[in-house]
Protein backbone atom coordinates (compact mmCIF):
# COMPACT_ATOMS: atom_id res chain seq x y z
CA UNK A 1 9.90 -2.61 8.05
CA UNK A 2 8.48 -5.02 5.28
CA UNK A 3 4.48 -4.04 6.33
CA UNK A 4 5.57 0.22 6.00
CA UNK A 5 7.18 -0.19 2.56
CA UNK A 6 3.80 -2.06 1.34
CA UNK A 7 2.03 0.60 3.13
CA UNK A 8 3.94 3.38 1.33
CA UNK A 9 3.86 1.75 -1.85
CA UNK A 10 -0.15 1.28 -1.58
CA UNK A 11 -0.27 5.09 -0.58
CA UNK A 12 1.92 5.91 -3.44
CA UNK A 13 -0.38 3.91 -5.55
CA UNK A 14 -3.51 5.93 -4.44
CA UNK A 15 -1.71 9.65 -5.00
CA UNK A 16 -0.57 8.47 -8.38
CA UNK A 17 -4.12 7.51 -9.35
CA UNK A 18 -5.39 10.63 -7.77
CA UNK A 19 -2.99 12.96 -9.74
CA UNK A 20 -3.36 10.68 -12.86
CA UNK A 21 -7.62 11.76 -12.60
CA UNK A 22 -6.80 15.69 -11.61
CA UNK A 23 -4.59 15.98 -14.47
CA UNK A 24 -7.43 14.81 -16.54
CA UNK A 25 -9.98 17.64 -14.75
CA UNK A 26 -11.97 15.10 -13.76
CA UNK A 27 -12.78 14.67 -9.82
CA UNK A 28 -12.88 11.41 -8.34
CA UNK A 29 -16.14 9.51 -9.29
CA UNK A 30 -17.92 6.76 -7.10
CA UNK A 31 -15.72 3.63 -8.54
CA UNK A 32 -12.86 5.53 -8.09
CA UNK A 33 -13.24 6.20 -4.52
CA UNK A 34 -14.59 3.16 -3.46
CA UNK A 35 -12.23 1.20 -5.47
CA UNK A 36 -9.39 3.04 -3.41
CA UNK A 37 -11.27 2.97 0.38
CA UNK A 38 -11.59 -0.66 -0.28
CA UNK A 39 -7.94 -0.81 -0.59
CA UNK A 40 -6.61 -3.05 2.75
CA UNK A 41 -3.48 -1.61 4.47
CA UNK A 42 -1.18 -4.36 4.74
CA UNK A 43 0.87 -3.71 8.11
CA UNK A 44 -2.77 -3.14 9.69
CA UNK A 45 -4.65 -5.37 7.51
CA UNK A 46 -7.66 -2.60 7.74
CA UNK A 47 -9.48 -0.51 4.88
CA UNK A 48 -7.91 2.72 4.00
CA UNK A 49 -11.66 4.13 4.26
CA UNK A 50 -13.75 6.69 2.00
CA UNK A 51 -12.51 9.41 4.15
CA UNK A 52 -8.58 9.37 3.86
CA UNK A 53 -8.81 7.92 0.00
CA UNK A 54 -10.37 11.21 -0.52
CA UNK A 55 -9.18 13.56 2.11
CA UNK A 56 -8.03 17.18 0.42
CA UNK A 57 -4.79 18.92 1.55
């Protein structure tokens, strides 16, 4: 239970930095998105990855 709360909390972390950046009209730039795919998952202890940091719903 401990490892999804971390996990939701990192997620939550990631949409609030991706709303905080499309509120500003800018898209993410290289930092951002490879600061957030670096990002570990802690109940998995693997990378979020490039592709679900910056996967569009």
């Amino acid at each position: 239970m401990r490892d999804k709360i971390c996990e939701i909390t990192m997620e939550n972390a990631l949409l609030r930095e991706g709303a905080r950046l499309a509120e500003a009209a800018l898209p993410f730039a290289v930092p951002e998105g490879e600061a957030g795919s670096a990002a570990v998952s802690s109940s998995t202890g693997t990378q979020y990855g490039l592709a679900r940091v910056c996967r569009v719903r």
